[in-house]
Protein backbone atom coordinates (compact mmCIF):
# COMPACT_ATOMS: atom_id res chain seq x y z
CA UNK A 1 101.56 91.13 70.32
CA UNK A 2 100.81 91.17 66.46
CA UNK A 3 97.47 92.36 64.96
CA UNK A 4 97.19 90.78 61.77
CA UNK A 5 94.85 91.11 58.62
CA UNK A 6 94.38 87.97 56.78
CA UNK A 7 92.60 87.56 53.75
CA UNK A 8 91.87 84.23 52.74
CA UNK A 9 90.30 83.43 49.39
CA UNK A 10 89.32 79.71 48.62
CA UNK A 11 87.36 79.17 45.14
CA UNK A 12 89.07 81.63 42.90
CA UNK A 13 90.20 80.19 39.04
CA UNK A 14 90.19 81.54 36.28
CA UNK A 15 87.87 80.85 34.11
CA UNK A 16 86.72 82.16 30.76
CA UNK A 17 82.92 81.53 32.01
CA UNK A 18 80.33 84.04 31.54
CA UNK A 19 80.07 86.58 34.74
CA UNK A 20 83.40 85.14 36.23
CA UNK A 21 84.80 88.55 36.27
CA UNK A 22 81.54 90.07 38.32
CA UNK A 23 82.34 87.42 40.92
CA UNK A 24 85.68 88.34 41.22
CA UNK A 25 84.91 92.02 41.27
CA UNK A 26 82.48 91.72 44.41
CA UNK A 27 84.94 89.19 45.85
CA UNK A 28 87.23 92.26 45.67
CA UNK A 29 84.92 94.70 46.86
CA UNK A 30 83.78 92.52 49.78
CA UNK A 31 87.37 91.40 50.58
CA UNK A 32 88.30 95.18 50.63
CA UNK A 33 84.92 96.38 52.73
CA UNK A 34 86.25 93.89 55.57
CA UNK A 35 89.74 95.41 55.35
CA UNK A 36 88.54 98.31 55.98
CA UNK A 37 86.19 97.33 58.73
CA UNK A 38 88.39 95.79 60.85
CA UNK A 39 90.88 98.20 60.38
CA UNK A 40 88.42 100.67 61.57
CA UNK A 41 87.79 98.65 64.90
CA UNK A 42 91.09 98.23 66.03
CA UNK A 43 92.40 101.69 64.95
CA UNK A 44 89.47 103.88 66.57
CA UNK A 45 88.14 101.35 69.71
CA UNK A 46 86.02 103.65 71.20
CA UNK A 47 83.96 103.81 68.23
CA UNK A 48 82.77 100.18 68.32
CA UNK A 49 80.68 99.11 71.40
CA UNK A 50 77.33 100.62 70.38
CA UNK A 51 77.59 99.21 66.57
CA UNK A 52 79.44 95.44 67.02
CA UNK A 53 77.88 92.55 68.57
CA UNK A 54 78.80 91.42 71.61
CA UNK A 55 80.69 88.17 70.59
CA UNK A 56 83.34 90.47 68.63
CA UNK A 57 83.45 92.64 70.97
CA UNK A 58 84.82 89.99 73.53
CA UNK A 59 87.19 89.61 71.13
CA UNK A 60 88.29 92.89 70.79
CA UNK A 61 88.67 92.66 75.17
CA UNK A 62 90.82 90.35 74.34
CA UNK A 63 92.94 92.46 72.36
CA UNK A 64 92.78 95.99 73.92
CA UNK A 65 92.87 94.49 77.94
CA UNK A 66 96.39 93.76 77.23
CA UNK A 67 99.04 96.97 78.35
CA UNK A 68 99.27 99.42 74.93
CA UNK A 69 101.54 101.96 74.43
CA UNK A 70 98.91 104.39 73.54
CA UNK A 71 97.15 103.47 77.03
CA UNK A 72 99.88 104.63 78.24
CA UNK A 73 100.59 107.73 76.65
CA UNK A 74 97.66 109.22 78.08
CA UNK A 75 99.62 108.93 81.27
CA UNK A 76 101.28 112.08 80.76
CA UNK A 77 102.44 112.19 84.08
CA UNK A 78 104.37 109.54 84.61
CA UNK A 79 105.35 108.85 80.51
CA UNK A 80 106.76 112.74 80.39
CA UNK A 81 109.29 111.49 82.90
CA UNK A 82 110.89 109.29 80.69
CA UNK A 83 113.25 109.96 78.57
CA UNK A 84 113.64 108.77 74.46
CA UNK A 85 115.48 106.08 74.93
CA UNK A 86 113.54 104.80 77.75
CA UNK A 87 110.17 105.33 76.25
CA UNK A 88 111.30 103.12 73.12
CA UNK A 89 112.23 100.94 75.97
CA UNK A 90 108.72 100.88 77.03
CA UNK A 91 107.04 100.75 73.95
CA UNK A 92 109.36 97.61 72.98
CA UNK A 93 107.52 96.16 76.46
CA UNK A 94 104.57 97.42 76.71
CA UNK A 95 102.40 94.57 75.07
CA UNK A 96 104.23 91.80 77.75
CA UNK A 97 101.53 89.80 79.10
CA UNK A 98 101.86 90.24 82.80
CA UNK A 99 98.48 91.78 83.04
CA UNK A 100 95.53 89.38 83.55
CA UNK A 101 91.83 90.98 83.45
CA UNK A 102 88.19 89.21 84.18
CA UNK A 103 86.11 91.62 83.05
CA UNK A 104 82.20 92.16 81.99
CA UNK A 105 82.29 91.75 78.67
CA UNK A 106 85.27 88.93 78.86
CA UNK A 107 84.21 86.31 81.48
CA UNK A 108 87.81 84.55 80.78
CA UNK A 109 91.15 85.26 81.43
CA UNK A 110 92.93 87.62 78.86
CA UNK A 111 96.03 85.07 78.75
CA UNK A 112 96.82 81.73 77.02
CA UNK A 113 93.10 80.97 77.27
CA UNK A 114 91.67 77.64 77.49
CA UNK A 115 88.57 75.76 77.90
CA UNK A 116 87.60 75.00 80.90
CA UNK A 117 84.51 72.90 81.85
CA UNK A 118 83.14 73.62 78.44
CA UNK A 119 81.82 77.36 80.30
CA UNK A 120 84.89 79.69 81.57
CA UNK A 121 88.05 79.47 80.93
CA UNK A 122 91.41 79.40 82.88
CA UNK A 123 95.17 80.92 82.33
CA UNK A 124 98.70 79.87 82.53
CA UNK A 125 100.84 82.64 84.16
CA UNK A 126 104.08 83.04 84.57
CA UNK A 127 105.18 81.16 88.14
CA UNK A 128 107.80 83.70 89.68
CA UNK A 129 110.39 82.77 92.04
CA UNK A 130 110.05 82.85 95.76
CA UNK A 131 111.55 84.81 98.53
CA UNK A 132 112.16 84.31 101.84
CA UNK A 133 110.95 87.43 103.55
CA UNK A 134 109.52 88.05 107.32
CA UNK A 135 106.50 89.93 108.62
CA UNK A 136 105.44 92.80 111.49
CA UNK A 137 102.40 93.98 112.91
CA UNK A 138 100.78 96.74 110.89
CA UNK A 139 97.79 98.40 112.58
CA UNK A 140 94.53 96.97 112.13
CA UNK A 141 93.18 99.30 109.50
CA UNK A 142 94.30 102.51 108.61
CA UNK A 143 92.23 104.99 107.72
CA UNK A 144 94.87 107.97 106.44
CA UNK A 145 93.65 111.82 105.67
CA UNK A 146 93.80 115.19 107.05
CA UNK A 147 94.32 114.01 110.06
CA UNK A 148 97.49 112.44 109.31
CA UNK A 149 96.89 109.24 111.81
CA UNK A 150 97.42 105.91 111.77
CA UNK A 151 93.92 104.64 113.46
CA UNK A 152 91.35 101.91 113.23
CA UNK A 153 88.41 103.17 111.72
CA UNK A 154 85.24 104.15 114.13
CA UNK A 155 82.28 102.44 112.61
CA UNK A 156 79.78 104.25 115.14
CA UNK A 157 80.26 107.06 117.92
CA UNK A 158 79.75 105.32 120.42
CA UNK A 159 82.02 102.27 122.06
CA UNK A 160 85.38 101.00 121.11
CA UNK A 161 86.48 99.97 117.75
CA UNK A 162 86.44 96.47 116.90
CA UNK A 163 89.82 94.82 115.89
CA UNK A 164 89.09 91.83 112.59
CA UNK A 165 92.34 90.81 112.52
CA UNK A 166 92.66 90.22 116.28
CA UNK A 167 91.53 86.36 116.74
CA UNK A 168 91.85 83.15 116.69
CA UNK A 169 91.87 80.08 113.45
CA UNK A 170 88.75 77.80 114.72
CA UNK A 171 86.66 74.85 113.15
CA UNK A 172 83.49 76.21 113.04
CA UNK A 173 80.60 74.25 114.37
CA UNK A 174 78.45 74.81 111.82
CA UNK A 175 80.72 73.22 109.20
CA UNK A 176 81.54 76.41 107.47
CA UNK A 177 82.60 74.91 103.86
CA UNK A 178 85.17 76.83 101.50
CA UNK A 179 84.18 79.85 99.18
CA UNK A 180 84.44 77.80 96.04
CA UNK A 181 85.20 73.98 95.76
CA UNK A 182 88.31 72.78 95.54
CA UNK A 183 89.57 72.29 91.93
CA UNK A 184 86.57 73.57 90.38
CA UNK A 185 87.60 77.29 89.57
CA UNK A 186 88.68 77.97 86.70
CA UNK A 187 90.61 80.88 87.32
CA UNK A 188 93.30 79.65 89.53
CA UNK A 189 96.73 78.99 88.57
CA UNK A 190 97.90 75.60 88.50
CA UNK A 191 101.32 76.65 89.75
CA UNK A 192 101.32 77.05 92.84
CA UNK A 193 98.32 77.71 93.94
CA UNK A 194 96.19 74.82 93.11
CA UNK A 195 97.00 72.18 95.42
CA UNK A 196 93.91 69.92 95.13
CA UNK A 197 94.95 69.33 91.73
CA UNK A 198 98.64 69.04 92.29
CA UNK A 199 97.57 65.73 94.39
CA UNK A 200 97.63 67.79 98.66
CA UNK A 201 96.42 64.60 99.80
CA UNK A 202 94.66 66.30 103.41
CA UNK A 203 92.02 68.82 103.64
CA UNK A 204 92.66 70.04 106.68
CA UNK A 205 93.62 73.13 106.04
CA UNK A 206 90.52 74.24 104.53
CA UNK A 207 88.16 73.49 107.97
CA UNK A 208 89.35 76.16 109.96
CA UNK A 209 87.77 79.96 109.87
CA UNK A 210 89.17 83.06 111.33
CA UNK A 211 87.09 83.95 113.82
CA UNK A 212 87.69 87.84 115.09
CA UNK A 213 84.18 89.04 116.75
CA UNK A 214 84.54 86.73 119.83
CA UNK A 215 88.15 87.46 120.96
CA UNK A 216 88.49 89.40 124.17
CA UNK A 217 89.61 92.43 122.48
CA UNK A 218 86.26 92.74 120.57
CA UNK A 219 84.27 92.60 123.44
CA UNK A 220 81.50 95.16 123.14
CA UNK A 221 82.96 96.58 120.39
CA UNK A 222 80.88 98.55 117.48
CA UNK A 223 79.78 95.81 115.48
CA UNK A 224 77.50 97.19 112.85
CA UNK A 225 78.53 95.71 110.22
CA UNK A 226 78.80 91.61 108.73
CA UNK A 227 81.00 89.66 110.52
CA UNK A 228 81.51 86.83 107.78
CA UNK A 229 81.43 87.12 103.69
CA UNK A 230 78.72 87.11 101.64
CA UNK A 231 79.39 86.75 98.65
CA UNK A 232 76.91 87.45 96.60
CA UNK A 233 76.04 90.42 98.30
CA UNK A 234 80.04 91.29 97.59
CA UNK A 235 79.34 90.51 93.62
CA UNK A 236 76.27 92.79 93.64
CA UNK A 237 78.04 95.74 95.30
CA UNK A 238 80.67 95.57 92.55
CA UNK A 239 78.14 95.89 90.00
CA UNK A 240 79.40 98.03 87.35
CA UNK A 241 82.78 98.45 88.79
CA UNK A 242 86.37 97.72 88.72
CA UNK A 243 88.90 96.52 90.99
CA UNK A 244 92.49 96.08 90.40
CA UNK A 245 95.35 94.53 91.75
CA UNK A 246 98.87 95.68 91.71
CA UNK A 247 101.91 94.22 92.70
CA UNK A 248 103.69 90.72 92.85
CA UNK A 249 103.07 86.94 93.20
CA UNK A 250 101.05 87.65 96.24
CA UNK A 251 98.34 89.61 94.89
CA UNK A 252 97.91 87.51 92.11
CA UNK A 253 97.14 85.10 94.98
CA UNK A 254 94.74 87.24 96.21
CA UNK A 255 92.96 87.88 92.61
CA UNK A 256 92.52 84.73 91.81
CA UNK A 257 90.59 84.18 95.02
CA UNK A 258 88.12 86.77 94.94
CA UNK A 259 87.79 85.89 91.42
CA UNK A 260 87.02 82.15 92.20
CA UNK A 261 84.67 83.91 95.15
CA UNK A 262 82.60 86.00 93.02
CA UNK A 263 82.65 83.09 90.09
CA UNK A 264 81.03 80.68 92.66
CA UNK A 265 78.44 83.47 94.26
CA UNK A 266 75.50 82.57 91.64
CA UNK A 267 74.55 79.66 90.03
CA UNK A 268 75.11 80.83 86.18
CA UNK A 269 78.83 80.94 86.06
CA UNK A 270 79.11 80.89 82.41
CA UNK A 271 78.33 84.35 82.24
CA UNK A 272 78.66 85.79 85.84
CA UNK A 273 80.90 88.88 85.51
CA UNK A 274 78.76 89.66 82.12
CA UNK A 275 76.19 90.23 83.82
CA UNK A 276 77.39 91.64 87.15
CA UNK A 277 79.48 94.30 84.45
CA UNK A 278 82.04 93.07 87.15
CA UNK A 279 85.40 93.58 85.97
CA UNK A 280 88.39 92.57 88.09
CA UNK A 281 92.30 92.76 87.15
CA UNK A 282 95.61 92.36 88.04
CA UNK A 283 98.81 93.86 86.89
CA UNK A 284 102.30 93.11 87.91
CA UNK A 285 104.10 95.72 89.54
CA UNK A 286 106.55 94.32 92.38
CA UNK A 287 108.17 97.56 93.02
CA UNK A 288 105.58 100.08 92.31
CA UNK A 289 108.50 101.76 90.76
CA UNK A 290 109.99 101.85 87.47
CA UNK A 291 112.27 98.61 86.41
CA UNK A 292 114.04 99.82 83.06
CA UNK A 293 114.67 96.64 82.20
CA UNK A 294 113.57 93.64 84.31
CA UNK A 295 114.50 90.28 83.73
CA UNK A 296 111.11 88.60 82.26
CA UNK A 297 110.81 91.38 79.65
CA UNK A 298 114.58 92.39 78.25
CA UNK A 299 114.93 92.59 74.62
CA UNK A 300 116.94 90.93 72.66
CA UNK A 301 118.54 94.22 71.46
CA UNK A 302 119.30 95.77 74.81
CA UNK A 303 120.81 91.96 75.82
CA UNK A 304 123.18 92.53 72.87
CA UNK A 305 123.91 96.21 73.56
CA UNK A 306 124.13 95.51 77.40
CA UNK A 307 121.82 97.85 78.46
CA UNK A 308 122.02 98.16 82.55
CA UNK A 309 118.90 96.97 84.79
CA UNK A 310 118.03 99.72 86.85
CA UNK A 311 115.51 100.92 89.24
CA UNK A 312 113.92 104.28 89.04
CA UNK A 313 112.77 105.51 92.20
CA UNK A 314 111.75 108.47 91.33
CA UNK A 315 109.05 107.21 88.86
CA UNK A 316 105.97 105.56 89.29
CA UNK A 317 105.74 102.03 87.55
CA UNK A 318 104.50 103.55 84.09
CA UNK A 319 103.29 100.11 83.06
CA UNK A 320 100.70 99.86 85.70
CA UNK A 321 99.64 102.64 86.84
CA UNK A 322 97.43 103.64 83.79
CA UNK A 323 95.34 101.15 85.10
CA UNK A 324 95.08 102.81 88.56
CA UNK A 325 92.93 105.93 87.31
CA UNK A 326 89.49 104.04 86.55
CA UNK A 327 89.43 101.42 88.66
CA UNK A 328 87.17 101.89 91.84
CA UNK A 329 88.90 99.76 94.36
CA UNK A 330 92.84 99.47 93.63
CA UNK A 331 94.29 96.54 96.11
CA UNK A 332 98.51 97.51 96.45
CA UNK A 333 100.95 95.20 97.65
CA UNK A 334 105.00 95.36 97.70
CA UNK A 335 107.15 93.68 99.61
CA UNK A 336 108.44 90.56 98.53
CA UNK A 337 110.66 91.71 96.12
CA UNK A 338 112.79 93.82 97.93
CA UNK A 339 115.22 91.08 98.83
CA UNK A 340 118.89 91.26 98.18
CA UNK A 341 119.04 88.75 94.97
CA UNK A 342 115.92 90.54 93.37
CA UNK A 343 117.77 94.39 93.42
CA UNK A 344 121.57 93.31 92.83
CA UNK A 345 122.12 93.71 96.43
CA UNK A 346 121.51 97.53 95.62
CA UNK A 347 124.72 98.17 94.24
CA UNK A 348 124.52 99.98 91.41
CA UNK A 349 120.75 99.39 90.37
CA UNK A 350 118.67 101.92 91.95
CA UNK A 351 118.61 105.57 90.30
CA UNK A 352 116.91 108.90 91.17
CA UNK A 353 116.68 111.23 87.97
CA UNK A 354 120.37 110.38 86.34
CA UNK A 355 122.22 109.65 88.94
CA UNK A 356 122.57 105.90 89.29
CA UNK A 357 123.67 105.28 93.35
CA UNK A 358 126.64 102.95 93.83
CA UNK A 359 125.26 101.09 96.61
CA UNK A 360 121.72 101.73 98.35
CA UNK A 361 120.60 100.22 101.50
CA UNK A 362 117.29 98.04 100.52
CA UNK A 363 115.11 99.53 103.45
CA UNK A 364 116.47 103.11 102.05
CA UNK A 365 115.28 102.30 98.52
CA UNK A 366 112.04 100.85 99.83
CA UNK A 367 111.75 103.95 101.62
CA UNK A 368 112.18 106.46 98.50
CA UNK A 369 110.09 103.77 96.63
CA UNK A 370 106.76 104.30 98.55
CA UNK A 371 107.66 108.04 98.89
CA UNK A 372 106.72 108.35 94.95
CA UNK A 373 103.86 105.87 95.23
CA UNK A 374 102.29 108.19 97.97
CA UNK A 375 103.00 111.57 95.90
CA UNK A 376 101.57 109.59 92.74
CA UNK A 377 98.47 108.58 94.76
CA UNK A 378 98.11 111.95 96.24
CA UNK A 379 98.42 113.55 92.69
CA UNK A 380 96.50 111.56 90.70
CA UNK A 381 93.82 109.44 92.38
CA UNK A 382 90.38 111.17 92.77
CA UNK A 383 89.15 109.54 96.31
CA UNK A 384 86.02 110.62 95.55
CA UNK A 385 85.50 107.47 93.13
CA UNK A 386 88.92 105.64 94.05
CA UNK A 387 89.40 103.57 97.21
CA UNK A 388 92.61 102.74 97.88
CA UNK A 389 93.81 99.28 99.42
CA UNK A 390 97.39 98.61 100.80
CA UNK A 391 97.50 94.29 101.70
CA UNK A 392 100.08 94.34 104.78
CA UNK A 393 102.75 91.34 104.40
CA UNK A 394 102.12 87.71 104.09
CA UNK A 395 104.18 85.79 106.32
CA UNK A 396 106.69 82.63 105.04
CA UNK A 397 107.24 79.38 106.59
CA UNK A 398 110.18 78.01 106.10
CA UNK A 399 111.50 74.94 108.15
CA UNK A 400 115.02 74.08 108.75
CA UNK A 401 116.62 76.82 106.15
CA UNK A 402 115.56 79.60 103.80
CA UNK A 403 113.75 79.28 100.28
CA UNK A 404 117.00 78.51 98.76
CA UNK A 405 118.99 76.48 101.15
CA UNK A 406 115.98 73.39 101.70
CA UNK A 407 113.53 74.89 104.24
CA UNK A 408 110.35 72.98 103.91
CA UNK A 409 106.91 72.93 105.60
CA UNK A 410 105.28 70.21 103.83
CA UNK A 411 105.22 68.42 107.25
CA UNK A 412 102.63 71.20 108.86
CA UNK A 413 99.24 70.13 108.56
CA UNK A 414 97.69 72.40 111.59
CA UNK A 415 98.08 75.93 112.45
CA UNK A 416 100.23 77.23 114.90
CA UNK A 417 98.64 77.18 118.48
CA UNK A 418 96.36 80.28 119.06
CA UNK A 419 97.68 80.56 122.30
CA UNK A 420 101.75 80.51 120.73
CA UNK A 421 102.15 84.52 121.25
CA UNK A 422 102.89 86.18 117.40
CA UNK A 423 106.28 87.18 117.09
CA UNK A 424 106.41 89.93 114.60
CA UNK A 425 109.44 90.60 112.03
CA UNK A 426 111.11 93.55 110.03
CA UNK A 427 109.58 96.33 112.08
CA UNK A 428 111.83 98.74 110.44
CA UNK A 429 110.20 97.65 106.72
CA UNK A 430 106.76 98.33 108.68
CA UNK A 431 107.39 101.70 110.07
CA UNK A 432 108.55 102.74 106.66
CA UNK A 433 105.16 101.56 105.60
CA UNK A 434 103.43 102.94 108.57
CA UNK A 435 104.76 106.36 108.03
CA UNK A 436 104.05 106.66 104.39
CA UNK A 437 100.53 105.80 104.78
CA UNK A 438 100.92 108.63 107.74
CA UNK A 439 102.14 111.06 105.64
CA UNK A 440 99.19 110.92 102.89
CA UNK A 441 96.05 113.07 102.14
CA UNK A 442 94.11 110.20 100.31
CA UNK A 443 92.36 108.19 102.50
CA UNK A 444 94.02 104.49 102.43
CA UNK A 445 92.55 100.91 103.77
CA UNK A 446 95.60 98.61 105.27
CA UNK A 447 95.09 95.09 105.78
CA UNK A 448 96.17 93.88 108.11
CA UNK A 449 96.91 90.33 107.35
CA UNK A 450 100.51 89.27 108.61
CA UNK A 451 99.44 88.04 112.11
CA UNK A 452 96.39 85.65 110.88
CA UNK A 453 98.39 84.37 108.21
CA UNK A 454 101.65 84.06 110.43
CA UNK A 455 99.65 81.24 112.02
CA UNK A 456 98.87 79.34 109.13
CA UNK A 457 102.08 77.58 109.04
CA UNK A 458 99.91 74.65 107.28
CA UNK A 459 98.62 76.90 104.37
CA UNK A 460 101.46 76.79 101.64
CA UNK A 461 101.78 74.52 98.53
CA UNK A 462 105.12 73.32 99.78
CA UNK A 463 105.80 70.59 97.30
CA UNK A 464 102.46 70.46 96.28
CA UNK A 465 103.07 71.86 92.69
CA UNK A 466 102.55 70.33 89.05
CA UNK A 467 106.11 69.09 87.87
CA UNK A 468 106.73 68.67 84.07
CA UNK A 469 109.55 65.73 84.89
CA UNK A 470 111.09 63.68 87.65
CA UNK A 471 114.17 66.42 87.28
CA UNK A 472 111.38 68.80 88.04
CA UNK A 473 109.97 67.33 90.97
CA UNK A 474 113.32 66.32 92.33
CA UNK A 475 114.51 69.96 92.39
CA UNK A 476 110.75 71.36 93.71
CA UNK A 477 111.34 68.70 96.98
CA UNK A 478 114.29 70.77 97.50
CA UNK A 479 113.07 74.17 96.98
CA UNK A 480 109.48 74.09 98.19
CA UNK A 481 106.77 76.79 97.84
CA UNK A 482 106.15 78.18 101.68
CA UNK A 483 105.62 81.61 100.58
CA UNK A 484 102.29 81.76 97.95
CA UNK A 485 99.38 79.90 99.43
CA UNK A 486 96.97 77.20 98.29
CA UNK A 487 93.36 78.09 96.98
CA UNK A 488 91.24 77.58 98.38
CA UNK A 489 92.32 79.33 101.54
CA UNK A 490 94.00 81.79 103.28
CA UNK A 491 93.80 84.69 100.38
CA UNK A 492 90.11 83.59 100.94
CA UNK A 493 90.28 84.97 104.12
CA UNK A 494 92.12 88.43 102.91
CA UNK A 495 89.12 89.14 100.80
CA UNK A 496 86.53 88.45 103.02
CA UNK A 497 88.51 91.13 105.36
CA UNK A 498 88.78 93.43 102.61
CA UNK A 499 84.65 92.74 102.19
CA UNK A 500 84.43 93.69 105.72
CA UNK A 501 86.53 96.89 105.66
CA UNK A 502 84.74 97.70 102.78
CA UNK A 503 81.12 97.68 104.31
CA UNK A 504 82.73 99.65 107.36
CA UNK A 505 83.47 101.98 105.75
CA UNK A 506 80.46 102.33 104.14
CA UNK A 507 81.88 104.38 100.71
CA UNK A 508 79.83 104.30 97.59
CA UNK A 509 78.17 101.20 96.90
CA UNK A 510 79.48 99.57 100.55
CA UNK A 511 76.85 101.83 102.33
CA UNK A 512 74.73 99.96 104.20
């Protein structure tokens, strides 16, 4: 990122005309007052917002919503932990753009901005590879303290608790239509997650609803709380707040949606999180961990020097987590990444303090991984203000091979039989997960989303994605997208479960 001062001057000559050289003079002076001014702006930020109009100060959003290495040094505790080397290392990274923000006073994405619509605007990420991963069963929703247990949470004393992510995918008789229209968001990413406009020629996938409060399990259960989204009533609770999103591909997928939710609650939209003072973001952070030098953001200086990739699993991801402190709802995810091809097979890439293992089982490292998350949470995250979100794993559905070796699932257009019992995967991964959340004194909401979406084998862009030559689309048919998920849908369905959890619990503004 580059801040730059230009001065432009158009009209100067010289000329031996009377009063030329007063013109020039308050040229001067003027030229110099604005130096100073906007000097003054982006050097001392926190003077501005009472004394600068509201246009410049979108502007300024712009500038100061990407990651800073000042930002971050108020992070003492995780910045302290890093070495010289490897905080020149950050502060050679820390303006990458992997951090998108929707926020009150910037109703567009903080990235390659463009028009959309002549009102919002949209953003061009970066599209990260796929993985082929598999799923468990988390528990339904934890609700982690002093007690140390891995529950549901009681929403009245009386009864049984009810279960949202037991049920079944149904086409609802009253015609239930999506959230937001299809291709009219301008928030969502065209690769890979908008498949109206990457030509999906069915719509089937976005008639069916999950439908929880009539399964058997639910039966007379406490049921004080809304059973569907509303999502205006969703956009007024976050009045005035923040919620972020941390982790990979998959969370994006789930930011974009509630974004496109909120965006479509009222009928303004040009100005809908301005006036809500809404803010929502979402920063990349696969790991939760520290990558010293990832892929997507090496230097050209440590590529000529050589400079090892490691992992530091000892360290929180100093990147992101500045953004962890202020936000009031912070939505975790981190999973897909911790495949063999995405940590060198763990031979000689992970690294505890200075000693740099040889080779590390994955489910080890993921293991020591969410072991600092948790003591980071714990730490530093008041839970007073701060609820904390973990999004359990999205399921893949790949047909006939793995992401790299030509499964597909363009062909599924319904969702697997209701009645087809769910066949959970990587319990070990889970329990890891399950025993972390155990183990922590900050109270933490799981979602429980891997057996709803495990059904929605019908869900995925597949080869639905926007090719920039026949090469391209050649080599997407063979490699198709059955991990991320098309939006509208299924992340639609996350949210309005994390709405739901939310009001259950009844913290803060969710009180009912």
């Amino acid at each position: 990122m580059e801040k730059q001062v230009r001065t432009l001057c158009a009209g100067i000559s010289h000329s031996r005309r009377k009063g030329s050289s007063i013109i020039v003079g308050v040229g001067f002076i003027f030229g110099a007052s604005a130096f100073i001014f906007i000097s003054t702006i982006f050097m001392f930020p926190f003077l501005t917002p009472s004394i600068i109009n509201p246009v410049l100060q979108i502007n300024l959003d712009t500038f100061y919503q990407k990651i800073s290495f000042s930002h971050l040094a108020n992070d003492s505790s995780t910045l302290s932990s890093l070495n010289s080397s490897d905080q020149l290392l950050l502060l050679e990274n820390s303006f990458e753009a992997y951090q998108t923000v929707i926020s009150s006073s910037l109703p567009e994405l903080s990235k390659d901005i463009s028009k959309v619509n002549g009102t919002e605007s949209s953003s061009k990420l970066k599209n990260y590879s796929n993985a082929d991963v598999s799923s468990s069963s988390p528990p339904e929703v934890v609700v982690t303290g002093k007690n140390n247990s891995v529950t549901g949470y009681n929403s009245a004393s009386s009864g049984h608790d009810c279960n949202i992510y037991k049920g079944e995918w149904v086409r609802p008789i009253n015609g239930r239509k999506p959230f937001y229209p299809p291709g009219s968001c301008p928030y969502i990413e065209r690769n890979p997650f908008s498949c109206y406009k990457n030509g999906r020629p069915d719509d089937a996938y976005l008639k069916w609803q999950w439908q929880w409060h009539s399964h058997p399990e639910n039966a007379g259960c406490n049921s004080n709380f809304p059973s569907i989204l509303n999502a205006k009533d969703f956009l007024e609770r976050l009045r005035g707040k923040k919620i972020a999103f941390a982790g990979d591909s998959l969370n994006r997928n789930m930011f974009q949606s509630l974004a496109c939710i909120l965006w479509n609650a009222v009928p303004d939209k040009s100005r809908v999180f301005w006036d809500y003072n809404c803010t929502i973001g979402f920063v990349w952070s696969p790991f939760l961990v520290y990558e010293t030098q990832p892929a997507n953001r090496r230097t050209q200086e440590s590529i000529l020097k050589q400079v090892p990739e490691t992992m530091k699993l000892d360290l929180i991801d100093p990147r992101a987590s500045p953004y962890y402190r202020d936000a009031d709802i912070v939505v975790f995810d981190s999973w897909h990444w911790w495949v063999k091809n995405k940590v060198q097979n763990g031979k000689n890439y992970f690294q505890e303090g200075d000693y740099l293992h040889p080779h590390l089982e994955i489910s080890k490292a993921y293991k020591k991984a969410l072991t600092t998350w948790r003591k980071w949470i714990d730490k530093n995250i008041d839970s007073n203000k701060t609820q904390v979100v973990f999004r359990g794993y999205s399921v893949s559905h790949f047909h006939g091979g793995k992401w790299n070796t030509g499964g597909i699932c363009n062909r599924e257009t319904e969702p697997i039989a209701s009645n087809e019992t769910y066949r959970a995967r990587n319990p070990l991964q889970v329990k890891i997960l399950e025993d972390t959340l155990r183990r922590m004194k900050t109270p933490v909401l799981y979602l429980n989303i891997s057996e709803l979406s495990y059904y929605r084998t019908d869900g995925h862009p597949s080869l639905y994605l926007q090719y920039s030559s026949d090469q391209e689309r050649t080599e997407f048919k063979k490699h198709q997208d059955c991990v991320h998920w098309c939006l509208p849908g299924i992340p639609d369905t996350w949210n309005e479960l994390l709405y739901i959890s939310l009001m259950r619990i009844g913290k803060g503004s969710f009180a009912q």
